[in-house]
Protein backbone atom coordinates (compact mmCIF):
# COMPACT_ATOMS: atom_id res chain seq x y z
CA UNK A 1 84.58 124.72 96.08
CA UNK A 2 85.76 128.17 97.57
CA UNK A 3 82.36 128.29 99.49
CA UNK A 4 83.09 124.80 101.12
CA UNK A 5 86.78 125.64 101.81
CA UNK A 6 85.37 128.84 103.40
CA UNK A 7 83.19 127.20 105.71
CA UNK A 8 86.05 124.22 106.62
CA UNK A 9 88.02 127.72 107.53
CA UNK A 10 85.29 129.23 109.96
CA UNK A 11 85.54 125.74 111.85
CA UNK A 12 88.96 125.15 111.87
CA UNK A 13 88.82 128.73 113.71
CA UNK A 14 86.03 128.13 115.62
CA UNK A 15 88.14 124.81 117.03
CA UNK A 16 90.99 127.11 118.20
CA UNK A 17 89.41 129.70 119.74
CA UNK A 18 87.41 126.26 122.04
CA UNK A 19 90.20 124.46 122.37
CA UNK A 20 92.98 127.70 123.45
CA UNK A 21 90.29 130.16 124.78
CA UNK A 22 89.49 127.58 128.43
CA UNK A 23 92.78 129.06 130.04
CA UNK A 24 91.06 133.03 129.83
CA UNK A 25 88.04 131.75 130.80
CA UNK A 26 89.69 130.41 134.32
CA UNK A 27 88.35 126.61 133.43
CA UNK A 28 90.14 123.41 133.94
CA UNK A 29 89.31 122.58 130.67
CA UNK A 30 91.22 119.84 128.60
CA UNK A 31 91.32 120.61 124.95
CA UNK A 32 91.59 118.36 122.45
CA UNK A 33 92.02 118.54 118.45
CA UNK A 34 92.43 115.70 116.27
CA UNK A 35 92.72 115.93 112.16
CA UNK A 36 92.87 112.66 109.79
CA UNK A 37 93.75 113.63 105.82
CA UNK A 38 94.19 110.70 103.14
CA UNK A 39 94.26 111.42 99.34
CA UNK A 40 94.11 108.53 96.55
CA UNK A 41 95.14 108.79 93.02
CA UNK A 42 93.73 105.48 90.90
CA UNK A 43 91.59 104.40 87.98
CA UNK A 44 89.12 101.71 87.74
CA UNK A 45 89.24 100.29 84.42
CA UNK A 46 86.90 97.45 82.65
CA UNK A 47 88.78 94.00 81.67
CA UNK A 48 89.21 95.56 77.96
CA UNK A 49 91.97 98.24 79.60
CA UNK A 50 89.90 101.28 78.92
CA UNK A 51 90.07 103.70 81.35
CA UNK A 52 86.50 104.13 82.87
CA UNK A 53 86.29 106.05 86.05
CA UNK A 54 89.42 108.30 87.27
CA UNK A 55 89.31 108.92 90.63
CA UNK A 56 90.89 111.23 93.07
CA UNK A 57 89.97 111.11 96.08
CA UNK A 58 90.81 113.45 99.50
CA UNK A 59 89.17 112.62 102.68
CA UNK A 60 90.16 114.58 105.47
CA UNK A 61 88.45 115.17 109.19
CA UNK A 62 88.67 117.92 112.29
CA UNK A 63 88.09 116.61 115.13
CA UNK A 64 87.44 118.84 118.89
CA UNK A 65 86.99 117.93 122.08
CA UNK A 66 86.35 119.96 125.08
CA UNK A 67 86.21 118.16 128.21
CA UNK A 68 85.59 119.23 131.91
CA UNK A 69 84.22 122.95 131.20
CA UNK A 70 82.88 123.63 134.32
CA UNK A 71 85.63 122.26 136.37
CA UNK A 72 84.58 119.05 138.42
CA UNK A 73 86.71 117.90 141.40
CA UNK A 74 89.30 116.38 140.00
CA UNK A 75 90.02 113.04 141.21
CA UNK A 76 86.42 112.48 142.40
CA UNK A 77 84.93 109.37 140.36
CA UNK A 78 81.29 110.13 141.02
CA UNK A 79 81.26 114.47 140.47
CA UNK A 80 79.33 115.64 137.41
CA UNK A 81 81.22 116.43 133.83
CA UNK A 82 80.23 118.24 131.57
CA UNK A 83 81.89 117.52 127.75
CA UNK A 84 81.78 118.82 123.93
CA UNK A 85 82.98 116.83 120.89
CA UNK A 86 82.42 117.24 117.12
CA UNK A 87 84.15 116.00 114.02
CA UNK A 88 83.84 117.52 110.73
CA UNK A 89 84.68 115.12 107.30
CA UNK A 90 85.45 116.61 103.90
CA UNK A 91 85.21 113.66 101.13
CA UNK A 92 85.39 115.25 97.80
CA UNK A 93 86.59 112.99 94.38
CA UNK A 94 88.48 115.53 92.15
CA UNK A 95 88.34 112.58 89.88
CA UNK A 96 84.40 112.87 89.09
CA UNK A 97 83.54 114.57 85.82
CA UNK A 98 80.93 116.98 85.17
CA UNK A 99 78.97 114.83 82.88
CA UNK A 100 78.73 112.41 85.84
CA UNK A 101 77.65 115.23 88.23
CA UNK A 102 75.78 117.40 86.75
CA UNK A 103 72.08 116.88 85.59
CA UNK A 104 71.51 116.51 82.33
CA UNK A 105 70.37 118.61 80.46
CA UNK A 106 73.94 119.82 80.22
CA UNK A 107 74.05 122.95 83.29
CA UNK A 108 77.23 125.28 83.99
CA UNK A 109 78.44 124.63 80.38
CA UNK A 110 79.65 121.02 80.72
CA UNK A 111 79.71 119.46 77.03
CA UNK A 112 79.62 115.61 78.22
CA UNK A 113 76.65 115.70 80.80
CA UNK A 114 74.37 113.38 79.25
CA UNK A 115 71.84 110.41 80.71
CA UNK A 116 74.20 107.51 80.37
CA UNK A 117 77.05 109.11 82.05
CA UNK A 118 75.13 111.25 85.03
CA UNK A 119 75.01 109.40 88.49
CA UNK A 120 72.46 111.05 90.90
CA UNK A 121 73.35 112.45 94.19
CA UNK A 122 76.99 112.08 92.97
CA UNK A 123 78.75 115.14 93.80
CA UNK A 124 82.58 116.20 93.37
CA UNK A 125 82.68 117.66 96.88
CA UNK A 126 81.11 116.04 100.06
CA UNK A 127 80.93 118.04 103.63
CA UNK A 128 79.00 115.74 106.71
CA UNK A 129 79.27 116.47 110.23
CA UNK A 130 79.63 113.33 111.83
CA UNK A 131 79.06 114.06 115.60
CA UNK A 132 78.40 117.36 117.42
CA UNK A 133 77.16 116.97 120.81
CA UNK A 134 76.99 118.46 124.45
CA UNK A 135 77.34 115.75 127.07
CA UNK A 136 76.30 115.74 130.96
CA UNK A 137 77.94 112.96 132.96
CA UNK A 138 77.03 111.74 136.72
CA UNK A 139 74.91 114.91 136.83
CA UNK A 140 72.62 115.44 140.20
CA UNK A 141 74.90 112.77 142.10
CA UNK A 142 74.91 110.20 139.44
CA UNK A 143 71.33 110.16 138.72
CA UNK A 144 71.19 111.93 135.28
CA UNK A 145 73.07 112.00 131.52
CA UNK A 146 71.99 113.62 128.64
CA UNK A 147 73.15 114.01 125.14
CA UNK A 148 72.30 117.04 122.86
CA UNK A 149 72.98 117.65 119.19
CA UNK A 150 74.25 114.97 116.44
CA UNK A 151 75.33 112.10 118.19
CA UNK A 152 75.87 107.75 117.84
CA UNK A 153 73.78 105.23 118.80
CA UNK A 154 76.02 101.61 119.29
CA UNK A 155 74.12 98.80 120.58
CA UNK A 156 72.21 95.53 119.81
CA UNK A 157 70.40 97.66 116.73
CA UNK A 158 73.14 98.65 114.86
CA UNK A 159 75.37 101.40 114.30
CA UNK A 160 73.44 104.88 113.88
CA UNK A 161 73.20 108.55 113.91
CA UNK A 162 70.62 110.78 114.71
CA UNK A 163 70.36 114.79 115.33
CA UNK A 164 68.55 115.42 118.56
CA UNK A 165 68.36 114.93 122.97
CA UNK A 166 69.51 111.84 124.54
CA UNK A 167 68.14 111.77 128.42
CA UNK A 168 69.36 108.99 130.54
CA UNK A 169 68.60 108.21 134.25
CA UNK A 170 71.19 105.90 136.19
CA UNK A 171 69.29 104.35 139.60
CA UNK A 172 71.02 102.69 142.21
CA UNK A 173 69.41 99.37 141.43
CA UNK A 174 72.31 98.58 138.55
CA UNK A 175 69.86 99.71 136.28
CA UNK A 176 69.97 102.71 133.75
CA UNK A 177 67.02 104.00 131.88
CA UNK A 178 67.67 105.64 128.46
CA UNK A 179 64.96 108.09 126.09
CA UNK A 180 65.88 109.63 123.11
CA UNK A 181 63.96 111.80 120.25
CA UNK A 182 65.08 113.56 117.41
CA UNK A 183 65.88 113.12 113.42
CA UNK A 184 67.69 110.48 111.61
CA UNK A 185 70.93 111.26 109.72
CA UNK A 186 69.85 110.99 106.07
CA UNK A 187 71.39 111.55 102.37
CA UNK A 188 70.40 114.25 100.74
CA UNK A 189 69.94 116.93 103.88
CA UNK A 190 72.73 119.44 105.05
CA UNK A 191 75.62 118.58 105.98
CA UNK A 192 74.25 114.36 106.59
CA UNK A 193 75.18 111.14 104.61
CA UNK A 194 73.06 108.40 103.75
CA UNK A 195 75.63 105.58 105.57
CA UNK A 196 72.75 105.36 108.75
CA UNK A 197 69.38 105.28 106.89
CA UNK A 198 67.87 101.69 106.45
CA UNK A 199 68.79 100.10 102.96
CA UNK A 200 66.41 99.91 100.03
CA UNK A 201 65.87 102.96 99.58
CA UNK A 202 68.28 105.76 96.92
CA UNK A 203 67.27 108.99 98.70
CA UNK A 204 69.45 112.32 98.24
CA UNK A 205 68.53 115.80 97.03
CA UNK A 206 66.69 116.45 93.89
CA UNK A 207 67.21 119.93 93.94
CA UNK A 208 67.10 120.77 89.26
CA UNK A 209 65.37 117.54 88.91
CA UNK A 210 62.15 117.18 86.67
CA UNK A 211 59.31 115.47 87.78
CA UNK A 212 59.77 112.32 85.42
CA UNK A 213 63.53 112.10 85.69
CA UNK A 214 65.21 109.55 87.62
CA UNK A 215 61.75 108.13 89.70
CA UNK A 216 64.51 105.53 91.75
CA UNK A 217 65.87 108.42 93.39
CA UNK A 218 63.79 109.51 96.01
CA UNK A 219 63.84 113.19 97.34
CA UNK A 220 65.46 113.30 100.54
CA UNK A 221 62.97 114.27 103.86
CA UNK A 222 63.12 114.67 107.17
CA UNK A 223 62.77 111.03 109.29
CA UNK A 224 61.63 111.58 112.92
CA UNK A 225 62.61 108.91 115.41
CA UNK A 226 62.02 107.76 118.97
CA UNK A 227 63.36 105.01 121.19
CA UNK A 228 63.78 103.94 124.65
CA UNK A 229 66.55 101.57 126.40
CA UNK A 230 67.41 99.86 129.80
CA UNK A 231 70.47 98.10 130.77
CA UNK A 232 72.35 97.35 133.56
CA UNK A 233 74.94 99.37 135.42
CA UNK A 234 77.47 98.74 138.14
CA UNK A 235 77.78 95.18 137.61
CA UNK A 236 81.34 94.23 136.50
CA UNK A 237 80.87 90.64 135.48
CA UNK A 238 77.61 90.83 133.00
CA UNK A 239 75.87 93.62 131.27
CA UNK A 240 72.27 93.90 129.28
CA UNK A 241 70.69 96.29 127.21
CA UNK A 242 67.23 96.18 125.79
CA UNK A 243 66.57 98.74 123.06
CA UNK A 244 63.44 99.84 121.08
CA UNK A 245 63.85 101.92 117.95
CA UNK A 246 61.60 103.39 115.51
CA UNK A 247 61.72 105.31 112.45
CA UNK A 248 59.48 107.60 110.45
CA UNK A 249 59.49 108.19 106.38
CA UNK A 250 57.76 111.51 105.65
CA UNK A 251 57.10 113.48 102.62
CA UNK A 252 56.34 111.87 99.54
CA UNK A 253 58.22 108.09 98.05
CA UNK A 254 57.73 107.38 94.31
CA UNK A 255 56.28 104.10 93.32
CA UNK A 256 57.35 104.18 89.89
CA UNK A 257 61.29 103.04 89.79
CA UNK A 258 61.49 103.56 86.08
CA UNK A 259 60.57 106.79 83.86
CA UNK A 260 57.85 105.69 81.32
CA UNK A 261 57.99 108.61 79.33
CA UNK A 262 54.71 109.32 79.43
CA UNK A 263 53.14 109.64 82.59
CA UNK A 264 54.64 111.31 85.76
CA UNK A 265 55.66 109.12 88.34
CA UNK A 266 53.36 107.70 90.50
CA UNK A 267 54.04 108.47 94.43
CA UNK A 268 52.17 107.82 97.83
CA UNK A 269 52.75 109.79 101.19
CA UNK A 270 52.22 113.32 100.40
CA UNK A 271 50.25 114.76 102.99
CA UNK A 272 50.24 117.48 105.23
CA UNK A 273 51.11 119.07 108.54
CA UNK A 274 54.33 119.29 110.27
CA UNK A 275 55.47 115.60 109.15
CA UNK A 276 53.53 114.96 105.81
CA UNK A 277 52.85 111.89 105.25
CA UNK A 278 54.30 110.02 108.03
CA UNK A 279 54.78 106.03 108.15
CA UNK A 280 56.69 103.49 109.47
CA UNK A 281 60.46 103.61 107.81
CA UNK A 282 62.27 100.96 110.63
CA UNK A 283 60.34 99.47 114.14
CA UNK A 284 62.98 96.92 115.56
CA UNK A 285 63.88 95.80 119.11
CA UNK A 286 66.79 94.32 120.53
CA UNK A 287 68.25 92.65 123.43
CA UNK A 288 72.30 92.06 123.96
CA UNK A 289 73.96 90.80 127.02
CA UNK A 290 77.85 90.50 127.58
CA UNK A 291 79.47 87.97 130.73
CA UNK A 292 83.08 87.44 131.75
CA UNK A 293 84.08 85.09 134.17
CA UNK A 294 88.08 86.14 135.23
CA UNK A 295 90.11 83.23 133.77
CA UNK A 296 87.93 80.86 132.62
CA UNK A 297 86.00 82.69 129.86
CA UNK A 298 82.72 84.69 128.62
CA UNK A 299 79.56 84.39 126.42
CA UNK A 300 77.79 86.98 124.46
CA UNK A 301 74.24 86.84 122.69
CA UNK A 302 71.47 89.43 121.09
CA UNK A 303 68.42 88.63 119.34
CA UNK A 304 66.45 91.50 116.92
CA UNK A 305 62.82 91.39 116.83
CA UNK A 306 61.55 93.16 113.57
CA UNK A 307 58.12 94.51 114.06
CA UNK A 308 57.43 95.29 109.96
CA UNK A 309 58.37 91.97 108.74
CA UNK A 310 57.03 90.58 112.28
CA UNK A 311 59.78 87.91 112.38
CA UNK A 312 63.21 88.03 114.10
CA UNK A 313 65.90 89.46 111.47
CA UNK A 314 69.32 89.06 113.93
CA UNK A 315 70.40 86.55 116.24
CA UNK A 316 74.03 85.80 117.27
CA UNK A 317 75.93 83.69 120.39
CA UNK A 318 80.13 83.62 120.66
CA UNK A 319 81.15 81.98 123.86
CA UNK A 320 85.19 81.89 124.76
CA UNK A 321 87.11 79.78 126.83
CA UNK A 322 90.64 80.48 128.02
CA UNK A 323 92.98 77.95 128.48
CA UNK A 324 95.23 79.25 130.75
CA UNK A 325 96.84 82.32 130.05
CA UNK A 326 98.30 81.45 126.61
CA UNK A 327 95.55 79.84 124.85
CA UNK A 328 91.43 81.09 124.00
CA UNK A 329 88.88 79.03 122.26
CA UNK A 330 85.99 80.74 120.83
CA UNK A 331 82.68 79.60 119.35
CA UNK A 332 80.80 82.07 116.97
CA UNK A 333 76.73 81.87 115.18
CA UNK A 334 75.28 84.25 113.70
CA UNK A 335 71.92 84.41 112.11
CA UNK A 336 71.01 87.38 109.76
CA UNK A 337 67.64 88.00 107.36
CA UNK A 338 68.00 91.08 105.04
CA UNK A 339 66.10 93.57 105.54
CA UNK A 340 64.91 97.12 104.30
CA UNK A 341 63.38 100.30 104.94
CA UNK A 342 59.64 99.89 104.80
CA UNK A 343 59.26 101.96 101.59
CA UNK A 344 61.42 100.25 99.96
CA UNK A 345 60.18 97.57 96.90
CA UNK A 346 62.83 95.23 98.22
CA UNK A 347 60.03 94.13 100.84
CA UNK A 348 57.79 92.64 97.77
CA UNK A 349 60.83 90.24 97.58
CA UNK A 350 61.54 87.05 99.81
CA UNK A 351 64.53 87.48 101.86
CA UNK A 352 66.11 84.27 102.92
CA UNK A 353 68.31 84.21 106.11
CA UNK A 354 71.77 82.41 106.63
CA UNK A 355 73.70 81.36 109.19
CA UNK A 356 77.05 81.11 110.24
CA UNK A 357 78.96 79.35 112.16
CA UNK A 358 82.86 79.74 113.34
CA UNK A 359 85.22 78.04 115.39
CA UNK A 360 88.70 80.11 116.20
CA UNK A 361 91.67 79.74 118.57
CA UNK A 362 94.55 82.00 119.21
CA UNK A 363 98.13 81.40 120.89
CA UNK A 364 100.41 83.93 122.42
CA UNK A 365 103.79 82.03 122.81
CA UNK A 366 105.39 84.84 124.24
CA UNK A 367 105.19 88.76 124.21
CA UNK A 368 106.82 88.65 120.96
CA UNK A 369 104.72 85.85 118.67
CA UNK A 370 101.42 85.09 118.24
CA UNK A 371 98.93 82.56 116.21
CA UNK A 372 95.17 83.02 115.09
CA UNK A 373 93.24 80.21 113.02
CA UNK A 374 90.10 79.79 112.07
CA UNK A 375 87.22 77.75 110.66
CA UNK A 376 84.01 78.93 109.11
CA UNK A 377 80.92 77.78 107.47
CA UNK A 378 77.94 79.68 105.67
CA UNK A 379 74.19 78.05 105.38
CA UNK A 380 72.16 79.23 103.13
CA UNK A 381 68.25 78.59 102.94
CA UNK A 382 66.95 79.01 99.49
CA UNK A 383 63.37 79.23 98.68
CA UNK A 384 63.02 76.29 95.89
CA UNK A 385 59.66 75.53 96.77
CA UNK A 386 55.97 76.55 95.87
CA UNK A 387 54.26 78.67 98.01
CA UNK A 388 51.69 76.59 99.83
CA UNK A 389 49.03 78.83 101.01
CA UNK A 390 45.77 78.75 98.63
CA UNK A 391 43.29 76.09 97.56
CA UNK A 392 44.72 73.16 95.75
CA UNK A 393 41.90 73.15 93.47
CA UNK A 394 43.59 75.80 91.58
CA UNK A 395 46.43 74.72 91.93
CA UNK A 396 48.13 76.94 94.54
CA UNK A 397 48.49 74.09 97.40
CA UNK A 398 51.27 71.56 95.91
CA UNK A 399 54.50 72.76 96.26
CA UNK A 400 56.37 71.59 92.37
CA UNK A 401 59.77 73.14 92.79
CA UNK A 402 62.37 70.17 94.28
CA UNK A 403 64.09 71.46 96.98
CA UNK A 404 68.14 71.91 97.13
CA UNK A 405 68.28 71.47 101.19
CA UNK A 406 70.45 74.18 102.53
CA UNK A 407 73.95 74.29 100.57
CA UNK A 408 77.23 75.36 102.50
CA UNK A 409 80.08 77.86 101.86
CA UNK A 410 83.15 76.89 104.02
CA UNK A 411 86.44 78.01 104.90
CA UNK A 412 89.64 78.84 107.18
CA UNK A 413 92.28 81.43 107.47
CA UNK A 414 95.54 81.11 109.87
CA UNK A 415 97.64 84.44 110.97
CA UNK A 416 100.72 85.22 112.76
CA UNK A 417 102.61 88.15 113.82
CA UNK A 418 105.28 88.76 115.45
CA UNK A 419 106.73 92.57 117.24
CA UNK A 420 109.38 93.49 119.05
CA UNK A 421 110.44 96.84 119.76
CA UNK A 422 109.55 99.17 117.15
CA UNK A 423 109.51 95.98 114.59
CA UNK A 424 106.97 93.76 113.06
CA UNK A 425 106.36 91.38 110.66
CA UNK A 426 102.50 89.47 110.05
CA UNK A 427 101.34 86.52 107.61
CA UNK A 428 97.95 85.48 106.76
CA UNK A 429 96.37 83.02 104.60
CA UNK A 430 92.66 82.33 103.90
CA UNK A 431 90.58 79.95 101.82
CA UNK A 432 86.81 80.40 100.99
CA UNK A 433 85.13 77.20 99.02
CA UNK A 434 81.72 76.89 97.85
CA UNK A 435 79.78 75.68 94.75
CA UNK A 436 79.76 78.92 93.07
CA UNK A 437 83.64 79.66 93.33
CA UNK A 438 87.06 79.50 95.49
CA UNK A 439 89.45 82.02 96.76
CA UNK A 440 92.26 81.56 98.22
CA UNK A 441 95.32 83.74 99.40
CA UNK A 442 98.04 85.00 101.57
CA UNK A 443 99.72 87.99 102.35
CA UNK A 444 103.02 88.82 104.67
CA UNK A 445 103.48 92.69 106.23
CA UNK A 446 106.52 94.02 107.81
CA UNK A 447 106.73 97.30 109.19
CA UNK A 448 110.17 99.14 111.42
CA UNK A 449 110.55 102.49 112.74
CA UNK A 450 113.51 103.94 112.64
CA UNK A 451 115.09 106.34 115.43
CA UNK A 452 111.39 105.94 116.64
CA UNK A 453 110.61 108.63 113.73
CA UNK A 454 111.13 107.11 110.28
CA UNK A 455 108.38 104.40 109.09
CA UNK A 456 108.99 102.08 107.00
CA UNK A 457 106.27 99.53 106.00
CA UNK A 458 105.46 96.56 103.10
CA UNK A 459 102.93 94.10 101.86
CA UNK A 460 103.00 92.18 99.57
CA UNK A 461 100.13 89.08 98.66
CA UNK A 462 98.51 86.62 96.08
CA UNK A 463 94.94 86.18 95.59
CA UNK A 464 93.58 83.64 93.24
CA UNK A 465 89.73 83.35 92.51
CA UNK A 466 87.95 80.38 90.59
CA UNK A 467 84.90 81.30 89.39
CA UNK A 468 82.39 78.25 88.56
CA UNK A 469 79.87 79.89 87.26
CA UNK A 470 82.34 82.14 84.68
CA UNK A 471 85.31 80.16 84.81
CA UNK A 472 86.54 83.23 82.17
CA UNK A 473 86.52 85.51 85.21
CA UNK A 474 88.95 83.15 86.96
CA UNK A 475 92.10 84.83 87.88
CA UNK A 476 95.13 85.21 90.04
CA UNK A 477 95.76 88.64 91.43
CA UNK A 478 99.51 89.87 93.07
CA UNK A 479 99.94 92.82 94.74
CA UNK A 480 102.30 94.81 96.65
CA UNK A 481 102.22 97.88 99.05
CA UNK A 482 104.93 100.41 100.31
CA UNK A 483 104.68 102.83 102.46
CA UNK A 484 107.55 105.49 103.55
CA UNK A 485 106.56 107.98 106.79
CA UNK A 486 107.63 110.12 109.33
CA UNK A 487 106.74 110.87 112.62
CA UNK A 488 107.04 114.15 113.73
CA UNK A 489 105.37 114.49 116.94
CA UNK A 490 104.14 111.47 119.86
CA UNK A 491 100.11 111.51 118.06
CA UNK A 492 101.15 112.72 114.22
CA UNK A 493 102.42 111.28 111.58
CA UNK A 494 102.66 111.51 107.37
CA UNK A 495 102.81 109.05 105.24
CA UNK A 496 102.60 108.12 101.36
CA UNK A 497 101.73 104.77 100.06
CA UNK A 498 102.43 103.18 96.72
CA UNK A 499 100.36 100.00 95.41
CA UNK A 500 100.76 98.16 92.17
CA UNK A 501 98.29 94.80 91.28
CA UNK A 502 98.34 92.49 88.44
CA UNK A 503 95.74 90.31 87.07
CA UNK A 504 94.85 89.27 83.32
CA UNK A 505 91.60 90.58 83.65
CA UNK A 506 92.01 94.48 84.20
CA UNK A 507 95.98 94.04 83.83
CA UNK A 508 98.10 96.25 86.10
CA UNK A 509 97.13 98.77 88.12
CA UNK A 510 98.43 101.67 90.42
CA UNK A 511 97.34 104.02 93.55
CA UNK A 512 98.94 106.36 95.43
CA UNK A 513 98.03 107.44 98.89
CA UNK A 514 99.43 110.40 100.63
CA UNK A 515 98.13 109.92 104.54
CA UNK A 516 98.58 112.53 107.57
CA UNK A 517 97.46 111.91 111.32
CA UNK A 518 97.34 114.83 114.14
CA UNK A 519 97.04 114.76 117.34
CA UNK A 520 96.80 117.65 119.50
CA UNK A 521 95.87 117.77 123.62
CA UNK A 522 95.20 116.24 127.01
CA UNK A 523 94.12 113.07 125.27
């Protein structure tokens, strides 16, 4: 713990000296430093009352931005920038015991380590750096960008992070070509989490592991990656992006998810050189294009190819139509197949896609009040039927399973809210029906500031679930929030919030949140 606060010091001083130093250095720099800190005090106990896990929590992030070091023209649109940002998180769980943590057998002298109670790659205190990049802007008259260090990918493919040299080229045919190279974020290396990796697979750091314990969790190696992109640029009323992405496992992946107790797992992909045993982890491309049309409406649709599974995982379409200024219409599908990293065992298994479809509308009376509603339905497809491929004289080619067609989930939710000033006040209700179980709910929220300072905030809601399938699990759940804050500058504010909720199943139950925002700089 003193070694991680030590290092969250040497940053936090390392951001001061960037963000106060620009002035000395005769730069026209903009500095920027941004800090988020939440702490939660709960327990999550079983339906029997026993306490079970005690959690908490304190999640806190430094944020720094540099922006403009070497002093482009300001004013001119088109002159080259150059920027720095990073952001630092701190997640520890005070809560987690050292039988949970540490690897059994019992290590540092902690009595109640043992193999039912030890989660791997738990750990008490968590440090990730969640972006850390140099950026070049409308360099060379426009023509080049570049990226360099841990940085975000957003598009088509998903949300992701890698640590390595984005190199872009923007042409003056509305078209920008994008190439980038480096390693994925992963669990289980320094300072990463495992939030970006394909699913499917428990990786993390084995580090006072044995051989034979714990086979599921796979030791944590490096994943090389590569990937291209072109979209368009300059044209205000559409935009496209194609992407290609793909991913490398390396090192070695056990194939043996359970110890046996007598053998040492089994594993494939050792190897070496400088990326031992490399293989596909993810191969996927994407396309994604975005149109407006000013007062009458716009249309979006992507489409993922996956190259492993060789089938299209991801499709979606949402088209919106405005109805004068007041009044938008919106369509929504949305096709999705699950799918893993290709090491993991979850490939063995059929995944079956579903689709859904949505059909919202929202009304803005005046400045002051406005409605949302919406309608939504799930379609499952469920493999009830025999494989077909094979001879029939052995029986492989008649499908014997009856089918179930494709059931349905469906549902709605309405919303309203209403500001004015430094006031406002927000219901919503939801229902969610299908064969398996219900839920339905509402809520209401009201929040004032006082002498544009002192926050004052509630919630309070009932939740009631019917389960079909466990009608003993059915329950009705109320709950209420309040929150009491203070702001003492423009961009920072503290906060603590109380929550109590009540069900017969796990009775009632408390957290406490203390919350503080800062904001410090040009932006």
């Amino acid at each position: 713990m003193e070694d991680v606060a030590r290092r969250v010091a040497w940053v936090a001083a390392l951001v001061l000296v960037m963000t106060t130093g620009a002035e000395t250095l005769a730069w026209a720099t903009d500095g920027e430093v941004t800090s988020d800190t939440s702490s939660q005090f709960y327990d999550v106990r079983s339906p029997t009352g026993q306490t079970v896990l005690m959690r908490r929590r304190l999640t806190s992030t430094l944020g720094v931005g540099a922006y403009n070091i070497f002093d482009a023209p300001l004013g001119d649109p088109n002159a080259g920038q150059i920027d720095f940002r990073a952001r630092l998180r701190y997640d520890a769980d005070y809560g987690v015991s050292c039988g949970e943590s540490s690897v059994p057998p019992p290590t540092g002298g902690c009595p109640s380590a043992s193999y039912g109670s030890f989660v791997p790659g738990v750990s008490a205190n968590g440090v990730d750096l969640m972006y850390a990049y140099l950026e070049g802007r409308r360099l060379f008259k426009g023509l080049l960008g570049f990226k360099l260090g841990r940085q975000y990918q957003t598009d088509v493919l998903g949300w992701w992070s890698f640590d390595g040299a984005e190199v872009s080229v923007t042409t003056p045919a509305y078209v920008k070509a994008e190439v980038y190279g480096g390693l994925e974020q992963r669990g289980g290396m320094p300072l990463s989490t495992s939030r970006f990796e394909a699913d499917g697979v428990w990786r993390g750091d084995r580090t006072n592991f044995s051989g034979s314990a714990y086979p599921a969790f796979q030791p944590a190696a490096i994943a090389p990656a590569i990937g291209v992109a072109l979209e368009t640029t300059g044209v205000t009323w559409i935009h496209g992006r194609l992407s290609y992405r793909r991913v490398y496992d390396t090192g070695s992946s056990n194939v043996t998810e359970f110890a046996s107790g007598l053998y040492t797992p089994a594993s494939y992909g050792a190897g070496t050189g400088i990326f031992p045993g490399m293989r596909t982890s993810t191969d996927r491309l994407g396309y994604a294009v975005d149109t407006s049309f000013s007062g009458i409406g716009g249309a979006k649709a992507g489409i993922i190819y996956d190259f492993y599974r060789a089938e299209v995982t991801s499709a979606y379409a949402n088209l919106d139509a405005y109805l004068g200024s007041k009044v938008t219409l919106g369509v929504d599908y949305d096709y999705y197949v699950p799918s893993f990293d290709a090491d993991s065992i979850w490939n063995f298994f059929a995944g079956e896609p579903h689709n859904d479809f949505g059909l919202r509308g929202n009304v803005d009376f005046d400045k002051h009040l406005s409605i949302a509603a919406n309608a939504h339905a799930r379609m499952f497809t469920v493999q009830t039927a025999e494989f077909t491929e094979g001879p029939a004289s052995v029986g492989m080619g008649t499908p014997y399973f009856p089918t179930n067609g494709h059931p349905f989930d469906e549902g709605g939710d309405v919303s309203a809210r209403w500001r004015r000033g430094e006031t406002r006040f927000g219901v919503n209700g939801r229902g969610d029906f299908g064969d398996e179980g219900d839920r339905v709910g509402a809520d209401a929220s009201a929040q004032h500031v006082f002498e544009s300072r002192y926050v004052l905030a509630g919630r309070v809601g009932v939740w009631a679930w019917d389960d079909k399938l466990q009608p003993d699990r059915s329950t009705t759940s109320v709950q209420g929030v309040l929150t009491l804050g203070y702001r003492f500058m423009p961009r920072s504010q503290g906060s603590v919030e109380g929550e109590c909720d009540d069900n017969h199943l796990v009775g009632v139950r408390f957290r406490l949140m203390l919350l503080l925002s800062l904001g410090l700089g040009s932006k």
